[in-house]
PDB file of N, CA and C in Angstrom:
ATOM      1  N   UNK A   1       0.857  -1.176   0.000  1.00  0.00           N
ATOM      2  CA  UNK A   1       0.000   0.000   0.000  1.00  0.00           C
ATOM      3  C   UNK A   1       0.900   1.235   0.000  1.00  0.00           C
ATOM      4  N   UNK A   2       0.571   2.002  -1.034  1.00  0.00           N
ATOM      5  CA  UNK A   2       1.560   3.628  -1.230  1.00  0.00           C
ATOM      6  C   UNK A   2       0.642   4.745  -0.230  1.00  0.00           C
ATOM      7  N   UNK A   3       1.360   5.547  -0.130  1.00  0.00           N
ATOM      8  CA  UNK A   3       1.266   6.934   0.948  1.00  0.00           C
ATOM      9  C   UNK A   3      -0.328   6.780   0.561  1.00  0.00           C
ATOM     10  N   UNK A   4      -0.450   7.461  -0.856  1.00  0.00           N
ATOM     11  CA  UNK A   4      -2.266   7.630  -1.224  1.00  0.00           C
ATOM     12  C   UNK A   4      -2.995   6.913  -0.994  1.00  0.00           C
ATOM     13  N   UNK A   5      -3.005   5.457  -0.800  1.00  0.00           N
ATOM     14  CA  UNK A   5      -3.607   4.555  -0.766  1.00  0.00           C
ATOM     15  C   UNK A   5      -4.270   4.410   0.664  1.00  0.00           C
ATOM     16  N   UNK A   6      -3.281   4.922   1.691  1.00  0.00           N
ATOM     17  CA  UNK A   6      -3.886   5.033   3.343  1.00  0.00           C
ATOM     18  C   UNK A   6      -4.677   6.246   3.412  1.00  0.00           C
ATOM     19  N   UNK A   7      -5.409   5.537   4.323  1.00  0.00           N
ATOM     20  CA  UNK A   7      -6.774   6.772   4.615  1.00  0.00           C
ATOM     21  C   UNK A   7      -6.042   7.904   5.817  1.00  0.00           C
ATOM     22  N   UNK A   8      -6.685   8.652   5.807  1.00  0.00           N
ATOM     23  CA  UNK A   8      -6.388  10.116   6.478  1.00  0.00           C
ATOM     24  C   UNK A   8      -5.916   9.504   8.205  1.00  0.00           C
ATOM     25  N   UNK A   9      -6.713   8.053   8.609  1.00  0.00           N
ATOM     26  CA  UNK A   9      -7.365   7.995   9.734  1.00  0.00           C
ATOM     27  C   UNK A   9      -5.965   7.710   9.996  1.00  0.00           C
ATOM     28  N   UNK A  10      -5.317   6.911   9.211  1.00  0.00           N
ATOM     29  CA  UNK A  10      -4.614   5.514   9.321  1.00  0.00           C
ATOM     30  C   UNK A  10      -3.026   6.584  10.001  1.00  0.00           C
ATOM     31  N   UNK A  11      -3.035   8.254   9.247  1.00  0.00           N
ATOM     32  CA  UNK A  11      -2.011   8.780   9.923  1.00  0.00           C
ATOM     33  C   UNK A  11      -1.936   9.269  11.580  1.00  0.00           C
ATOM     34  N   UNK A  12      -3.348   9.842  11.512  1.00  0.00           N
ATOM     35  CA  UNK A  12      -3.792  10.362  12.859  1.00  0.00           C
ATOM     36  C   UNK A  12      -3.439   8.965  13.835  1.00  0.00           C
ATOM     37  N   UNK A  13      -3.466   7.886  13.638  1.00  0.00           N
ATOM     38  CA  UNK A  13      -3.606   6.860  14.334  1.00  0.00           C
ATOM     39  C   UNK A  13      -1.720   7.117  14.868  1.00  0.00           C
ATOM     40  N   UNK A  14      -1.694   6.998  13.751  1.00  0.00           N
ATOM     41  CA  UNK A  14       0.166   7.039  14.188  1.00  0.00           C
ATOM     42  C   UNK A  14       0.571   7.558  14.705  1.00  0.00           C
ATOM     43  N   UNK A  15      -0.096   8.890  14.237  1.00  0.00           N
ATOM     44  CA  UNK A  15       1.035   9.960  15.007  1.00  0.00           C
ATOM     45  C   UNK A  15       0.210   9.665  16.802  1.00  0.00           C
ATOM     46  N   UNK A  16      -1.003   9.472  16.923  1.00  0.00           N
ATOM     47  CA  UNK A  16      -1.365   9.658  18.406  1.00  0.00           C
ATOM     48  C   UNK A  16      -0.787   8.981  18.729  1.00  0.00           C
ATOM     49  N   UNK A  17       0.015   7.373  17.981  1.00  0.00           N
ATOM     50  CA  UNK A  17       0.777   6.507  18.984  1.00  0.00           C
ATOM     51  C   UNK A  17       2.243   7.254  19.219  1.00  0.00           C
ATOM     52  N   UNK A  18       2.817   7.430  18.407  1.00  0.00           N
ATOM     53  CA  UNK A  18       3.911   8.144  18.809  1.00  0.00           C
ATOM     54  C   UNK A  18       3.582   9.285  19.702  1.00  0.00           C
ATOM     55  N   UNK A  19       3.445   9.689  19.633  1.00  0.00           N
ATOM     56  CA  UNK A  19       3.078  11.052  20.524  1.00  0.00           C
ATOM     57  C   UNK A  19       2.686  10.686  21.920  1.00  0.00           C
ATOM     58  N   UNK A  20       2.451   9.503  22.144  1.00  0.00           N
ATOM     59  CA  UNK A  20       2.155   9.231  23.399  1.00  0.00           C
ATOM     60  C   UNK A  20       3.397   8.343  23.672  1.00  0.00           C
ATOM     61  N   UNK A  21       4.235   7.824  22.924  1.00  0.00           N
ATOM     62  CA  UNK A  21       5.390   7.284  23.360  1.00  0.00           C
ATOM     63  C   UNK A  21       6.316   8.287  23.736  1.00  0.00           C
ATOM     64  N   UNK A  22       6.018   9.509  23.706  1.00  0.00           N
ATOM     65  CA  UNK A  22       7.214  10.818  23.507  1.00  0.00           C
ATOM     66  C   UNK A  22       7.960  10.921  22.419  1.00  0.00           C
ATOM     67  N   UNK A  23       7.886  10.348  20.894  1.00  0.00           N
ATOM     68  CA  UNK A  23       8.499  10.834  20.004  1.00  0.00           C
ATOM     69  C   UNK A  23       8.435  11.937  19.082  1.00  0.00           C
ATOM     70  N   UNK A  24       8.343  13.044  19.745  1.00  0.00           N
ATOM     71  CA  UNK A  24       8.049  14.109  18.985  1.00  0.00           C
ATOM     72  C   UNK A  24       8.370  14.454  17.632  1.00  0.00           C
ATOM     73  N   UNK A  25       9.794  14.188  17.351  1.00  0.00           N
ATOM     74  CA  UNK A  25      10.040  14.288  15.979  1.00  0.00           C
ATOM     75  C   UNK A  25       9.497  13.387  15.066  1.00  0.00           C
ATOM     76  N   UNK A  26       9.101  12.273  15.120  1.00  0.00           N
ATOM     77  CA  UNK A  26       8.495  11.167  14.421  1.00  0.00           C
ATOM     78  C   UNK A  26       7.221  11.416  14.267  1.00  0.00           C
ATOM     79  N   UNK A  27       6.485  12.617  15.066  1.00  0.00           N
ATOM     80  CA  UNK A  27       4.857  12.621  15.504  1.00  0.00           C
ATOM     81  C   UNK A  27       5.053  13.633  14.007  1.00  0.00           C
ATOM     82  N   UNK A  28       5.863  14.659  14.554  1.00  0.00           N
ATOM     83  CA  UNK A  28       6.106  15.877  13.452  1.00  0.00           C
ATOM     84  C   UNK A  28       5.936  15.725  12.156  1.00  0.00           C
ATOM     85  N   UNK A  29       6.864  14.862  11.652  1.00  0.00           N
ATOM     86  CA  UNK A  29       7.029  13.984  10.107  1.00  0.00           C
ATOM     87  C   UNK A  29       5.570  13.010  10.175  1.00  0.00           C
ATOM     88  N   UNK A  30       4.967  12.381  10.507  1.00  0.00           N
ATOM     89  CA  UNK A  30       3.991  11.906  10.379  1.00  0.00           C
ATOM     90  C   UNK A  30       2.647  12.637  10.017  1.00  0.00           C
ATOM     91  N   UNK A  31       2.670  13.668  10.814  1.00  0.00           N
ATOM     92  CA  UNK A  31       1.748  14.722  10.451  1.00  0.00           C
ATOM     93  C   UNK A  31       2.121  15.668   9.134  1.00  0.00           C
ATOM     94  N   UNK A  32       3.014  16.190   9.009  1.00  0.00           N
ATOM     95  CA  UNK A  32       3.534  16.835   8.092  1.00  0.00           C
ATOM     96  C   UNK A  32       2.890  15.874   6.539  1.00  0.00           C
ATOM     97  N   UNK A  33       3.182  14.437   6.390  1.00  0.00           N
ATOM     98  CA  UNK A  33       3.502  13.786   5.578  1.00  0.00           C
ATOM     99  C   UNK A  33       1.663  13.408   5.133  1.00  0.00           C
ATOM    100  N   UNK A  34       0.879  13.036   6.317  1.00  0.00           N
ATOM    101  CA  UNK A  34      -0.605  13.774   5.944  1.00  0.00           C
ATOM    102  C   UNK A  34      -0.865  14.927   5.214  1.00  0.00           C
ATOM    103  N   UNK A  35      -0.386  16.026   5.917  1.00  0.00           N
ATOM    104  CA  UNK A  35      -0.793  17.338   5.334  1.00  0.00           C
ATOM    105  C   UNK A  35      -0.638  17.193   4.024  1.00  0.00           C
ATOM    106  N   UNK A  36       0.358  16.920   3.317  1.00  0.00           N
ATOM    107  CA  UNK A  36       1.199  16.819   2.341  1.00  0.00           C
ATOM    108  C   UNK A  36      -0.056  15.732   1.146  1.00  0.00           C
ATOM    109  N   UNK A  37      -0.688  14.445   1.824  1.00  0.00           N
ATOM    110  CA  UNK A  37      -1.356  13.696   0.864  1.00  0.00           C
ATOM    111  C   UNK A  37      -2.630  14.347   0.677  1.00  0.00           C
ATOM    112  N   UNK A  38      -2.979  14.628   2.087  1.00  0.00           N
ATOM    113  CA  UNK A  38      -4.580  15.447   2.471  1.00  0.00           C
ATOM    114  C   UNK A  38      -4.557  16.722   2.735  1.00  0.00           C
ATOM    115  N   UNK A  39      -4.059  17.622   2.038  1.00  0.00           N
ATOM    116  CA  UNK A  39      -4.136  19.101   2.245  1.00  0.00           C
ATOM    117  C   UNK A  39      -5.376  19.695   2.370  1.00  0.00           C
ATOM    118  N   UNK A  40      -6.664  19.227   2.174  1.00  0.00           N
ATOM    119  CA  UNK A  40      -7.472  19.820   2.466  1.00  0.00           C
ATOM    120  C   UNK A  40      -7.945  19.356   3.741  1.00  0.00           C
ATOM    121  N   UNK A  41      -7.396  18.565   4.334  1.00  0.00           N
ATOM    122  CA  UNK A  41      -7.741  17.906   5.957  1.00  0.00           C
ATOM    123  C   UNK A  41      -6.786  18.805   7.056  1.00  0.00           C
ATOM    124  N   UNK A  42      -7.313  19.785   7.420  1.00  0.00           N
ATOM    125  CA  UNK A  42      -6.961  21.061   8.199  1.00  0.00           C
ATOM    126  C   UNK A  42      -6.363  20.312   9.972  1.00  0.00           C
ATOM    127  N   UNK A  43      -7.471  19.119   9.739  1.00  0.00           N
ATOM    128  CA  UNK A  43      -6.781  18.451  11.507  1.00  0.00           C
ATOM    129  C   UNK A  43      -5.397  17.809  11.505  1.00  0.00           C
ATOM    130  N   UNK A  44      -4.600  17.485  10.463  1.00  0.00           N
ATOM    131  CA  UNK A  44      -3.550  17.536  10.301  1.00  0.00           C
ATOM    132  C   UNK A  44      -2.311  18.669  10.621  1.00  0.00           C
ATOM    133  N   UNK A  45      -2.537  19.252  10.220  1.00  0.00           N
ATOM    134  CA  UNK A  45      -2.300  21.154  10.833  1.00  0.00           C
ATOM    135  C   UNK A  45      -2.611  21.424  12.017  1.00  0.00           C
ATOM    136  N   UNK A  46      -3.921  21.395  12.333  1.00  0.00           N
ATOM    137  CA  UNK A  46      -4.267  21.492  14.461  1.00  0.00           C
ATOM    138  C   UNK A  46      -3.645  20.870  14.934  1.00  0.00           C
ATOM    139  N   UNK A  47      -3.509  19.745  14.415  1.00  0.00           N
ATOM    140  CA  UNK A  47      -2.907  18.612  15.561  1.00  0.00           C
ATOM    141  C   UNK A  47      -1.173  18.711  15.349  1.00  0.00           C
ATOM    142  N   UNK A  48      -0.701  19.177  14.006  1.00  0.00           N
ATOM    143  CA  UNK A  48       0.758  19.521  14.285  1.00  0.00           C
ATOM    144  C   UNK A  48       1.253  20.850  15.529  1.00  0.00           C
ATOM    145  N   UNK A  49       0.006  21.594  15.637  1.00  0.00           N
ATOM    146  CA  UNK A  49      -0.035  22.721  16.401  1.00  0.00           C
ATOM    147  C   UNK A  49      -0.155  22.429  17.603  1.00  0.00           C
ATOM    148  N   UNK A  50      -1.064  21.046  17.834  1.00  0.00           N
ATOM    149  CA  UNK A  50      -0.902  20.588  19.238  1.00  0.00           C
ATOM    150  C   UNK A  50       0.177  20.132  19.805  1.00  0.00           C
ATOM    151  N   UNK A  51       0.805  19.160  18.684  1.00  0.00           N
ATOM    152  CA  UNK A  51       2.017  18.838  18.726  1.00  0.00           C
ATOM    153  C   UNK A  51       3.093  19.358  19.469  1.00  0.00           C
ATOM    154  N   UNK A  52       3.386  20.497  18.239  1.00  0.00           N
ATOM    155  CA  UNK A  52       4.114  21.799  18.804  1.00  0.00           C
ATOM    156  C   UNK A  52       4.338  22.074  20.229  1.00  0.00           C
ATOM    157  N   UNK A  53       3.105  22.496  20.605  1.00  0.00           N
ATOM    158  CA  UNK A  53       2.927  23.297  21.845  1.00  0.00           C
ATOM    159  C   UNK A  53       3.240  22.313  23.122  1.00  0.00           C
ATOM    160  N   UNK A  54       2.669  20.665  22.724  1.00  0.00           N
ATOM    161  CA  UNK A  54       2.991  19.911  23.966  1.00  0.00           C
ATOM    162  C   UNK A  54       4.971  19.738  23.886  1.00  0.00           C
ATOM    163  N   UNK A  55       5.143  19.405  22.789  1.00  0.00           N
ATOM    164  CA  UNK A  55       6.650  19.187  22.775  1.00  0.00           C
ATOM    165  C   UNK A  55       7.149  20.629  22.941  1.00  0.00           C
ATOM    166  N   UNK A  56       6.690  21.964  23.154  1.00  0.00           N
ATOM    167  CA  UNK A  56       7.965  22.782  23.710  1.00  0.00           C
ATOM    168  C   UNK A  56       7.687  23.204  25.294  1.00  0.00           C
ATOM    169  N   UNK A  57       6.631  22.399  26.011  1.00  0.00           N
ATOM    170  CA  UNK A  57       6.602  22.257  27.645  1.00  0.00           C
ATOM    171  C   UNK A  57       7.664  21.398  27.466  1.00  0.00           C
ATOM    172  N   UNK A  58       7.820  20.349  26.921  1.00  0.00           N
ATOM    173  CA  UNK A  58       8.642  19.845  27.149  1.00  0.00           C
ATOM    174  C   UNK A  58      10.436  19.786  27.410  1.00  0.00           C
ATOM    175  N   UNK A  59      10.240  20.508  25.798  1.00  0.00           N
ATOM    176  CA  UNK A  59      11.561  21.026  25.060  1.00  0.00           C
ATOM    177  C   UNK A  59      11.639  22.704  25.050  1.00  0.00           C
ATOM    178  N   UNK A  60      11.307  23.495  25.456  1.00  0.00           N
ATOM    179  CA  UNK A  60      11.061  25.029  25.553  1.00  0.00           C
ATOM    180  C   UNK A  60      12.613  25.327  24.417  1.00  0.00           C
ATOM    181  N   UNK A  61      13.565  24.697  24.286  1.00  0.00           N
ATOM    182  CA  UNK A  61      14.311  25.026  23.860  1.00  0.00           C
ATOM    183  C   UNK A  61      14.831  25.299  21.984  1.00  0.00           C
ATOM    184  N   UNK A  62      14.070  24.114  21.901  1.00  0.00           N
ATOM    185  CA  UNK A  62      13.983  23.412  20.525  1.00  0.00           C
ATOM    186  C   UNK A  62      13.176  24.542  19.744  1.00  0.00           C
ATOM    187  N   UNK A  63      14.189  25.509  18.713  1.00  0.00           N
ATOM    188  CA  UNK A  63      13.528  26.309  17.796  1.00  0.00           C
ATOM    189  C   UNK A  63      13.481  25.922  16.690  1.00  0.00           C
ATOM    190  N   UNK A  64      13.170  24.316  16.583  1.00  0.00           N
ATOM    191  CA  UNK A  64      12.717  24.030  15.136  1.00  0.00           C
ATOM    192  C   UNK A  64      11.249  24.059  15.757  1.00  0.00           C
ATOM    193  N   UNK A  65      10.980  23.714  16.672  1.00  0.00           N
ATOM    194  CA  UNK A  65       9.188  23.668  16.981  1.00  0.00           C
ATOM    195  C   UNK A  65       8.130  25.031  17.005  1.00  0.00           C
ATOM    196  N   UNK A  66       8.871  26.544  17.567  1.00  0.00           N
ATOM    197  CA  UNK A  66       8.792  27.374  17.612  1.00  0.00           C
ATOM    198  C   UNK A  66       8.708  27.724  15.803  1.00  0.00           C
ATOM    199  N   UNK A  67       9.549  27.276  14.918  1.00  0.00           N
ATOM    200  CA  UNK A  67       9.815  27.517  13.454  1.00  0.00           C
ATOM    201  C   UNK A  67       8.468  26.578  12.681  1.00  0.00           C
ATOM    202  N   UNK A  68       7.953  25.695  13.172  1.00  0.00           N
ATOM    203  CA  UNK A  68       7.365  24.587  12.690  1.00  0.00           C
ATOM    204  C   UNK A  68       5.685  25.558  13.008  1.00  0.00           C
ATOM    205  N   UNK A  69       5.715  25.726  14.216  1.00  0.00           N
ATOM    206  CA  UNK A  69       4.446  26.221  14.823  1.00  0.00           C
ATOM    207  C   UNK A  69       4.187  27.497  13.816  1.00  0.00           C
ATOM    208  N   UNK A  70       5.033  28.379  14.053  1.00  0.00           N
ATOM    209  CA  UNK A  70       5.055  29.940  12.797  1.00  0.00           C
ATOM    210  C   UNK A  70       4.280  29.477  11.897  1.00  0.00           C
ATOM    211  N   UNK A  71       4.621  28.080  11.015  1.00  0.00           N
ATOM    212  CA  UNK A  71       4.774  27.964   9.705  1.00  0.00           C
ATOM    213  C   UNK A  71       3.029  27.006   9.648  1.00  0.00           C
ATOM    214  N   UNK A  72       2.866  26.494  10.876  1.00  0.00           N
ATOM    215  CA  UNK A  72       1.494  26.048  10.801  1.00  0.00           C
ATOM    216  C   UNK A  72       0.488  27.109  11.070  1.00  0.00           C
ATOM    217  N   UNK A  73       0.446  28.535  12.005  1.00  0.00           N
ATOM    218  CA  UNK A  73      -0.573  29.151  11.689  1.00  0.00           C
ATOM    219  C   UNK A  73      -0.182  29.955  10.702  1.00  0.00           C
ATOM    220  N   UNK A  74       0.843  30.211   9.586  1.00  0.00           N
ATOM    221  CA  UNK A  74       0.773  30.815   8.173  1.00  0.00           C
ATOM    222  C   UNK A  74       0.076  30.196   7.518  1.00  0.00           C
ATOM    223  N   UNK A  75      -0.134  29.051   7.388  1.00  0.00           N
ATOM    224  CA  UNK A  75      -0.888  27.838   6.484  1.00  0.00           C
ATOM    225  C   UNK A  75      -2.692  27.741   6.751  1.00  0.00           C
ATOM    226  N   UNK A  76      -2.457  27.902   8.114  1.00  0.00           N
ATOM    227  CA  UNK A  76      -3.813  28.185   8.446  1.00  0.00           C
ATOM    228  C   UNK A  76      -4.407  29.942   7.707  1.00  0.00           C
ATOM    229  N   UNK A  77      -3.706  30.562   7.592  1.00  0.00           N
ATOM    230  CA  UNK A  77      -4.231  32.273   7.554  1.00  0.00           C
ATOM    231  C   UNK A  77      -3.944  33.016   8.956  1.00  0.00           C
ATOM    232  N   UNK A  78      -4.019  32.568   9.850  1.00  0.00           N
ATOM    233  CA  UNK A  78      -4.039  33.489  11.166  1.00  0.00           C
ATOM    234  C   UNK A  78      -2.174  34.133  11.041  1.00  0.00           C
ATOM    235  N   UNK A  79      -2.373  35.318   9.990  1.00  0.00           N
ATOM    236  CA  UNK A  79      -1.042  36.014   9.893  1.00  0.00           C
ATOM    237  C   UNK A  79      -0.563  36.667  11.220  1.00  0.00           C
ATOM    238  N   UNK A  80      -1.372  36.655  12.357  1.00  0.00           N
ATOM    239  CA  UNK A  80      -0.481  37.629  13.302  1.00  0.00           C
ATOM    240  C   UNK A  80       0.287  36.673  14.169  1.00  0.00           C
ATOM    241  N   UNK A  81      -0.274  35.107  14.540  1.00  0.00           N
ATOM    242  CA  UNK A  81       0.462  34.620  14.867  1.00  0.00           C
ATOM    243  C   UNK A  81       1.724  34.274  15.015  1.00  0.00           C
ATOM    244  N   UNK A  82       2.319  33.896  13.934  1.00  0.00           N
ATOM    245  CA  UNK A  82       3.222  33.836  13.391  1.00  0.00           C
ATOM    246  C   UNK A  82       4.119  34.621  14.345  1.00  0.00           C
ATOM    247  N   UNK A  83       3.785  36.037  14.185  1.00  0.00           N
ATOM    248  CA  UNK A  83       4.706  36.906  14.940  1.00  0.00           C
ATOM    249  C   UNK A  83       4.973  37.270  16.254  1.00  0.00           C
ATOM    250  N   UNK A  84       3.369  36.598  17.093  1.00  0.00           N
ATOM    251  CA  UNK A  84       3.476  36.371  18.327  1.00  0.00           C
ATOM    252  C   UNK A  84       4.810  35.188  18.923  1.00  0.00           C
ATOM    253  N   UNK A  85       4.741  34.244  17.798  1.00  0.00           N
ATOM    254  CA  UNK A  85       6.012  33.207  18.094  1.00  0.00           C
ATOM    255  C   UNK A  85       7.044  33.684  18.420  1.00  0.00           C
ATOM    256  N   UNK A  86       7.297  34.507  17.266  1.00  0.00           N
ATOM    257  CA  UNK A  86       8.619  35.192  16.805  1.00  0.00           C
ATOM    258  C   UNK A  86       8.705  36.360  18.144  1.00  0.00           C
ATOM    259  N   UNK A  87       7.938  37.197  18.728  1.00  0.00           N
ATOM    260  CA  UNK A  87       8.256  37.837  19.569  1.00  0.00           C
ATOM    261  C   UNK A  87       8.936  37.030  20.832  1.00  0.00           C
ATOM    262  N   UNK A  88       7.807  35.756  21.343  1.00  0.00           N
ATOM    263  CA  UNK A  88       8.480  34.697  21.995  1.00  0.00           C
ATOM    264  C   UNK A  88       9.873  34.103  22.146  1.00  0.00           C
ATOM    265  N   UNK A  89      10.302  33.620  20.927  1.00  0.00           N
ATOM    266  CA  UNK A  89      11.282  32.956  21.027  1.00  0.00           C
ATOM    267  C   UNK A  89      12.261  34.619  21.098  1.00  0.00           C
ATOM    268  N   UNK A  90      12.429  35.978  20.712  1.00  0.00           N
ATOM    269  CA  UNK A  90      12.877  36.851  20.783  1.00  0.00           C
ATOM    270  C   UNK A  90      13.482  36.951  22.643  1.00  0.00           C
ATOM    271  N   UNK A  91      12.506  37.026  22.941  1.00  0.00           N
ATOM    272  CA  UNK A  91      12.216  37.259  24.699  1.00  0.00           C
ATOM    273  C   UNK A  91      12.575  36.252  25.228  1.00  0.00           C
ATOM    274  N   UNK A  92      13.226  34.828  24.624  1.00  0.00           N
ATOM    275  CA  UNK A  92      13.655  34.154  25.834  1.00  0.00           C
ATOM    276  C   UNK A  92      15.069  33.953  25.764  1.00  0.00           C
TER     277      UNK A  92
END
């Protein structure tokens, strides 16, 4: 079975397992790699955003997540976000 061939569900499934194992970067690419087959499936995007936000309680440090998050509410439209990040990671 190729990428297209799995249903939308079959990623969400994954990434919630990883994500509950603590592999954040693996959750990341999993979601990403949805977005990518199902671009019009927006919970792919929320849930990279959830992602995000639980892995930098974690990782506060890690500015690929801070870079990742920016780049998911640009995709969404919410343009001011973006810069709320960017003030964030500025200030710490």
């Amino acid at each position: 079975m190729n990428h297209t061939e799995k249903p939308f569900e079959y990623y969400k499934k994954l990434w919630e397992e990883r994500f509950n194992e603590g592999k954040i970067p693996e959750t990341m690419e999993i979601i990403s790699e949805a977005g990518k087959f199902y671009p019009e499936r927006y919970e792919s995007i929320y849930s990279l955003i959830d992602c995000c936000k639980e892995g930098l309680k974690l990782h506060p440090e890690t500015i690929e997540l801070y870079y990742l998050l920016a780049m998911c509410f640009l995709r969404l439209g919410k343009w001011d976000s973006p810069a709320i990040v960017a003030r964030y990671v500025r200030n710490s």
